[in-house]
C-alpha atoms as a PDB file:
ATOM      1  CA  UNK A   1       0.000   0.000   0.000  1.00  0.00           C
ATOM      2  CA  UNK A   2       2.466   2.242   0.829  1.00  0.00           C
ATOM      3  CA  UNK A   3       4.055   2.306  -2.757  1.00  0.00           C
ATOM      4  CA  UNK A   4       0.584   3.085  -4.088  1.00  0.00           C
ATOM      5  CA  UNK A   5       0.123   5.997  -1.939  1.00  0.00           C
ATOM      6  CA  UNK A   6       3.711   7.371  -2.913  1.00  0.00           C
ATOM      7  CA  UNK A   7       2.739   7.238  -6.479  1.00  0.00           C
ATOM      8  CA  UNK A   8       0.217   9.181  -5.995  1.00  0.00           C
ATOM      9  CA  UNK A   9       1.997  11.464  -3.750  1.00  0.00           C
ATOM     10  CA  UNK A  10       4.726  11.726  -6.751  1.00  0.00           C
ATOM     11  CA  UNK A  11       2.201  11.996  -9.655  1.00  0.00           C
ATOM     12  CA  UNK A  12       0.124  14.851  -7.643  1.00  0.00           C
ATOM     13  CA  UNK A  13       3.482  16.507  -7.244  1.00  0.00           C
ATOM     14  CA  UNK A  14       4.576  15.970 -11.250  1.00  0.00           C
ATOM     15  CA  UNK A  15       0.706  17.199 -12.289  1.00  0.00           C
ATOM     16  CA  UNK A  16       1.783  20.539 -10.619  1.00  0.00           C
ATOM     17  CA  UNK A  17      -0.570  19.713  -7.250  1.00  0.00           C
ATOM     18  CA  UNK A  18       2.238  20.343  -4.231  1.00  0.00           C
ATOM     19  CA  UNK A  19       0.301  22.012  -1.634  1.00  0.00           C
ATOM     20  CA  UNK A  20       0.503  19.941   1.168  1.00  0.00           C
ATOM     21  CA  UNK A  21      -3.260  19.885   2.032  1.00  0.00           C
ATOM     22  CA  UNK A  22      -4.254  18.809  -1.676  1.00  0.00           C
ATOM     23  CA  UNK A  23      -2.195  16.242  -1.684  1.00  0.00           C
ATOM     24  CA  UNK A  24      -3.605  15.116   1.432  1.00  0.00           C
ATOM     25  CA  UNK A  25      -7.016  15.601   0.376  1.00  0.00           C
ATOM     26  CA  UNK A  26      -6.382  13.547  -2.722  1.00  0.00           C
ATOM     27  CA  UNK A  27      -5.179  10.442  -0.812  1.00  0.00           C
ATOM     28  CA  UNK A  28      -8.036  10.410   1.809  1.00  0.00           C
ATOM     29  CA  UNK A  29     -10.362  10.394  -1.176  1.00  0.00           C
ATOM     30  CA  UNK A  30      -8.503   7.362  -2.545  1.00  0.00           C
ATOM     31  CA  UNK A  31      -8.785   5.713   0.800  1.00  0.00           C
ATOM     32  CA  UNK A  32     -12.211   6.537   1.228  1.00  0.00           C
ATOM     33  CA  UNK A  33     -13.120   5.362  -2.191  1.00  0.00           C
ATOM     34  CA  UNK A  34     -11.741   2.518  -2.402  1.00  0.00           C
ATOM     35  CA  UNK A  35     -12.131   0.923   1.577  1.00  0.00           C
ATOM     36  CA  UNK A  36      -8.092   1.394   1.993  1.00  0.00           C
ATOM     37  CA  UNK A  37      -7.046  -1.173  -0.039  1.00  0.00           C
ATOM     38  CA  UNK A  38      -5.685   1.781  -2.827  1.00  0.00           C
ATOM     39  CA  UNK A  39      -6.666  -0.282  -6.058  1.00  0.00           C
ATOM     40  CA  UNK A  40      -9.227   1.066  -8.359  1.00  0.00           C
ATOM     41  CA  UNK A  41     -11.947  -0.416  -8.235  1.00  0.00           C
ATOM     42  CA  UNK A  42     -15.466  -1.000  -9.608  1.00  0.00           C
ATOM     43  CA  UNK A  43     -18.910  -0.158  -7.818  1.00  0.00           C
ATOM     44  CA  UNK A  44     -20.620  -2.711  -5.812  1.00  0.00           C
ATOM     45  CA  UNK A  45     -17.719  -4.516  -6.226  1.00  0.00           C
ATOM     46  CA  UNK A  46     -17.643  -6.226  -2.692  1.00  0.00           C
ATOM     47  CA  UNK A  47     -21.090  -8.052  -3.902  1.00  0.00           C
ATOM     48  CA  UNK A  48     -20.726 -11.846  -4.951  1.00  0.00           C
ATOM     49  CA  UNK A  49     -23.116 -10.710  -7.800  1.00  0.00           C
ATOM     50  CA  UNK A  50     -21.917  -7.498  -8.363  1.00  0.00           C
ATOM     51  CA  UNK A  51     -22.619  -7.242 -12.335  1.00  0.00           C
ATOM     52  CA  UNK A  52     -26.513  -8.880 -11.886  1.00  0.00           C
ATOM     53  CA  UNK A  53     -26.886  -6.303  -8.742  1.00  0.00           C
ATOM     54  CA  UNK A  54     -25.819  -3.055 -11.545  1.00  0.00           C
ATOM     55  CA  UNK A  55     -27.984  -4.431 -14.363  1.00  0.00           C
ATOM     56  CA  UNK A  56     -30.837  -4.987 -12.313  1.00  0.00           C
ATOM     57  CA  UNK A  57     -30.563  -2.130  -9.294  1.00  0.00           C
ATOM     58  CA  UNK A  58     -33.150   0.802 -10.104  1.00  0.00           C
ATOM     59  CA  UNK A  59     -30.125   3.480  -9.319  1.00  0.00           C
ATOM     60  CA  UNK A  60     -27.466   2.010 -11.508  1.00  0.00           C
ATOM     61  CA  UNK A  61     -29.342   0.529 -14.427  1.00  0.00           C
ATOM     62  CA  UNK A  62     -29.721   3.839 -15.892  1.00  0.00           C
ATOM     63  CA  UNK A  63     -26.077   4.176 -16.272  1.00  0.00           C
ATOM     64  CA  UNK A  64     -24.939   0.713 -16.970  1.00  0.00           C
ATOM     65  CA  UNK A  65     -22.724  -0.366 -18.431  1.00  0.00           C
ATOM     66  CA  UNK A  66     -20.717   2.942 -17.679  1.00  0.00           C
ATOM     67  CA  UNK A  67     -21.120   2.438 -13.669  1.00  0.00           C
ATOM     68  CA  UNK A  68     -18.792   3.669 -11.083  1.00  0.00           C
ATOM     69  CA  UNK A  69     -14.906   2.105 -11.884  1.00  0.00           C
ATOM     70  CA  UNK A  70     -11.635   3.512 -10.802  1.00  0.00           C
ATOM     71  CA  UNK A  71     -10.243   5.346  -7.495  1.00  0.00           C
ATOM     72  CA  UNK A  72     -13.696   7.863  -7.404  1.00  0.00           C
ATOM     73  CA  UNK A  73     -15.414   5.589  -9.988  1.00  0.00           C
ATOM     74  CA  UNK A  74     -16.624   7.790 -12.878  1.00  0.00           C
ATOM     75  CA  UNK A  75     -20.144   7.115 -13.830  1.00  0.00           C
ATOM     76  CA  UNK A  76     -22.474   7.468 -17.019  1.00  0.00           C
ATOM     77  CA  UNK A  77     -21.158   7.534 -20.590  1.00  0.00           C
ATOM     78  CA  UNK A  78     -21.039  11.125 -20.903  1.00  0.00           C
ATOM     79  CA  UNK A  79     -18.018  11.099 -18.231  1.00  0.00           C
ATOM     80  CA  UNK A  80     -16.688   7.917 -20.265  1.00  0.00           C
ATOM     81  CA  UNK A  81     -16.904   9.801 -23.467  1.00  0.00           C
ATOM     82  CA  UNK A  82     -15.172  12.912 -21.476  1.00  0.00           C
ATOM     83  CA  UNK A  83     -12.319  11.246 -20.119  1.00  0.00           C
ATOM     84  CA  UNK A  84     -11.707   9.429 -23.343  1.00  0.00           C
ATOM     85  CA  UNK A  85     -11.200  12.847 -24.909  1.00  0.00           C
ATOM     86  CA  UNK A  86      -8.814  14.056 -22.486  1.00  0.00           C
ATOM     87  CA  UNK A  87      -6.698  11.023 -22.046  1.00  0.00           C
ATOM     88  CA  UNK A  88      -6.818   9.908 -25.773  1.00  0.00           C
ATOM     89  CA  UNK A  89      -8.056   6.430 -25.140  1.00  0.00           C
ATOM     90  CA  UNK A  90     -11.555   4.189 -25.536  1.00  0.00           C
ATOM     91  CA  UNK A  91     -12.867   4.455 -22.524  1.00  0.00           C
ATOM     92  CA  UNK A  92     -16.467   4.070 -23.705  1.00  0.00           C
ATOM     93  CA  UNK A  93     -15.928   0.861 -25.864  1.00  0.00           C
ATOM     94  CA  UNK A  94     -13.321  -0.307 -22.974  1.00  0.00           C
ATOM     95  CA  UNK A  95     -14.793   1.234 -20.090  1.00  0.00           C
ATOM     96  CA  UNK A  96     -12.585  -1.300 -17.507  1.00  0.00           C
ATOM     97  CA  UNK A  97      -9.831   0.727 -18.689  1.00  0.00           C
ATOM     98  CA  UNK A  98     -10.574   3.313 -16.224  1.00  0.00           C
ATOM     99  CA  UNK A  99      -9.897   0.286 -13.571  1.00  0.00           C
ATOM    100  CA  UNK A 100      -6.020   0.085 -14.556  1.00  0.00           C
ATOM    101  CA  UNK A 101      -4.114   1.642 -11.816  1.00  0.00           C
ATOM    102  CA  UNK A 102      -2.447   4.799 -14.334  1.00  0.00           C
ATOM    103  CA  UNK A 103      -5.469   5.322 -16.062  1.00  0.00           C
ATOM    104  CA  UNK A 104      -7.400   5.509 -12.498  1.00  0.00           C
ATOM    105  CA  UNK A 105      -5.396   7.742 -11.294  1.00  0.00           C
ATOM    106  CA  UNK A 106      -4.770   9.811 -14.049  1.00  0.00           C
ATOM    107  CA  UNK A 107      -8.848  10.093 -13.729  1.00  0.00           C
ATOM    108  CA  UNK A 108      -8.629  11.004  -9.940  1.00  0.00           C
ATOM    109  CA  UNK A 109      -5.684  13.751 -10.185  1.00  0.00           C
ATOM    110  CA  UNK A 110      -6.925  15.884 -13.394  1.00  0.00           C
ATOM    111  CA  UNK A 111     -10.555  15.261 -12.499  1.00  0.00           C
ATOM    112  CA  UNK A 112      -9.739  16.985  -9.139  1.00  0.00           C
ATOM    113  CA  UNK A 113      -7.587  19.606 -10.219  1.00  0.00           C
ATOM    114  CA  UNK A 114      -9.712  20.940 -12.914  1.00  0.00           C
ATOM    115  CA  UNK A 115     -13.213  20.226 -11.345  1.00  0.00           C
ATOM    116  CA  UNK A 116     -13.984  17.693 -14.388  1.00  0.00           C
ATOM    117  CA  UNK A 117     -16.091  15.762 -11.851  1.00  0.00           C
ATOM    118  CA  UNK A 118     -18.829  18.367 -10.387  1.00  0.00           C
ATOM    119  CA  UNK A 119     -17.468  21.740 -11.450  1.00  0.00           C
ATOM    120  CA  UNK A 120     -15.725  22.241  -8.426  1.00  0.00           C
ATOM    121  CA  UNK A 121     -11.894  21.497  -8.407  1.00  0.00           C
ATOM    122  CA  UNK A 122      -9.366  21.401  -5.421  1.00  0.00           C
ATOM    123  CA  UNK A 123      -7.987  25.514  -5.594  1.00  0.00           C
ATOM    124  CA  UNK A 124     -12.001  26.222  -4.646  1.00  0.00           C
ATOM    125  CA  UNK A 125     -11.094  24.647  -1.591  1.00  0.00           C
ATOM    126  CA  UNK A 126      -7.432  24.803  -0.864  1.00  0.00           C
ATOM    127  CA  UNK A 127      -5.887  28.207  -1.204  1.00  0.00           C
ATOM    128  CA  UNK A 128      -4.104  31.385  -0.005  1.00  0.00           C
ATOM    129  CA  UNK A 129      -7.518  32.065   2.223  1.00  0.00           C
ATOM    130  CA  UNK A 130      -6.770  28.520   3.784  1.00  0.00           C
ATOM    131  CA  UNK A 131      -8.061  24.898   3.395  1.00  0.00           C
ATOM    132  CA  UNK A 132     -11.976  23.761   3.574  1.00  0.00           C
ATOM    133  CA  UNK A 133     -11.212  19.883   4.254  1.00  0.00           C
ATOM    134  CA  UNK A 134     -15.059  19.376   4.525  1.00  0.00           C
ATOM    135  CA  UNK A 135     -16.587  21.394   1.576  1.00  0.00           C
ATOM    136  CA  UNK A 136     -13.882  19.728  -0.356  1.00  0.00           C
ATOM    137  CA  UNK A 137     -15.955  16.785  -0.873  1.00  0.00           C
ATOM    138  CA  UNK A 138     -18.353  18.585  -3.592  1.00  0.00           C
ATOM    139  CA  UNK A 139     -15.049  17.952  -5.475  1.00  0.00           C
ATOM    140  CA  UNK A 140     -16.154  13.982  -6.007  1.00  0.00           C
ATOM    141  CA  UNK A 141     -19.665  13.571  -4.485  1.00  0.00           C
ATOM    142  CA  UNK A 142     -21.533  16.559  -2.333  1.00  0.00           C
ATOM    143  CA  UNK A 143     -21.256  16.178   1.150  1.00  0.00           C
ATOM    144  CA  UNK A 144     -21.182  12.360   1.322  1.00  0.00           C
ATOM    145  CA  UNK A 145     -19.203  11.460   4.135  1.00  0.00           C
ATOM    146  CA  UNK A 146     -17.406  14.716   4.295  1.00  0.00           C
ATOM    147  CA  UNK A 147     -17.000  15.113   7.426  1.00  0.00           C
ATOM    148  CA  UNK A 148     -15.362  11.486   7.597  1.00  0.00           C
ATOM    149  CA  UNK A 149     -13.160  12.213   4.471  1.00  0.00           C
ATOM    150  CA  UNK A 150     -11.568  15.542   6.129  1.00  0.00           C
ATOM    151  CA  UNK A 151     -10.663  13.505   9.291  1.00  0.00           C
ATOM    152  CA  UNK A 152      -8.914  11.085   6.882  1.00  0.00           C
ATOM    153  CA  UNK A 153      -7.191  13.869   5.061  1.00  0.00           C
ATOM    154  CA  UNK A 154      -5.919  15.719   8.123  1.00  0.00           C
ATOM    155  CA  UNK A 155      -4.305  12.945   9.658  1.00  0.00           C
ATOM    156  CA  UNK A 156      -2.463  11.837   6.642  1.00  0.00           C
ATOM    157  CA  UNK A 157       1.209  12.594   7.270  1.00  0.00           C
ATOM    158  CA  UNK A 158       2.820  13.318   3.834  1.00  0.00           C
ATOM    159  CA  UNK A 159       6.281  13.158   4.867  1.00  0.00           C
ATOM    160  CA  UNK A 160       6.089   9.536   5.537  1.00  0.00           C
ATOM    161  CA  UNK A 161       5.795   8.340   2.045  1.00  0.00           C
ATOM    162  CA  UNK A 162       8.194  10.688   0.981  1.00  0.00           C
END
């Protein structure tokens, strides 16, 4: 885990992200995401059934096939067809591609940075007037589990993955 977390760290820093509290920010969400285990990943995932469970659930049959993968698991085609764009690959006819750990967090970092996601990217949050570790979370998902995300982020000790 703790090489996954220092790539990160490293490809935040080479994506021109270094302020301390975005970086941190950026991990918790992975952590948060993805239950700590820092491998992207695909929604309902955990279920034995998970594929039946997203073709048949009355929230995520509207989407599928282009459900939640990755480290903050993009959802509906539009945001396949987006990212596919930007990063010059098929995610829409290859949408597991966004599960490959590069890809993923390519996805996570320039997604955060320049608000792809909701709008709202990390220098709305983290700036010269300070650092909003709760509000931060309309980044990825409106205030689900923000409050829980910030306490991630603020304990996260940067210096010992560097």
């Amino acid at each position: 885990m703790d090489k996954k977390i220092k790539k990160i760290i490293e490809y935040c820093k080479e994506s021109g992200i270094t302020k301390p509290e975005q970086i941190q920010y950026i991990v918790a969400t992975v952590w948060h995401e993805t239950d700590g285990t820092f491998k992207p990943v695909r929604e309902a995932g955990w279920l034995r059934n998970w594929d039946k469970y997203l073709r048949t659930n009355s929230n995520t049959k509207r989407y599928y096939p282009y459900y939640g993968r990755g480290f903050v698991q993009i959802t509906w085609k539009k945001n396949y067809e987006k990212f596919s764009k930007i990063m010059g690959i098929d995610l829409v006819n290859n949408p597991d591609l966004a599960l490959e750990f590069d890809n993923a967090l390519f996805i996570l970092v320039y997604g955060m940075k320049h608000g792809t996601f909701t709008g709202k990217k990390l220098l709305d949050y983290f700036n010269i007037n300070g650092s909003d570790f709760i509000g931060a979370r309309a980044i990825i998902n409106g205030k689900d589990r923000a409050e829980k995300i910030a306490r991630y982020a603020q304990r996260i000790k940067l210096n010992e993955y560097i």
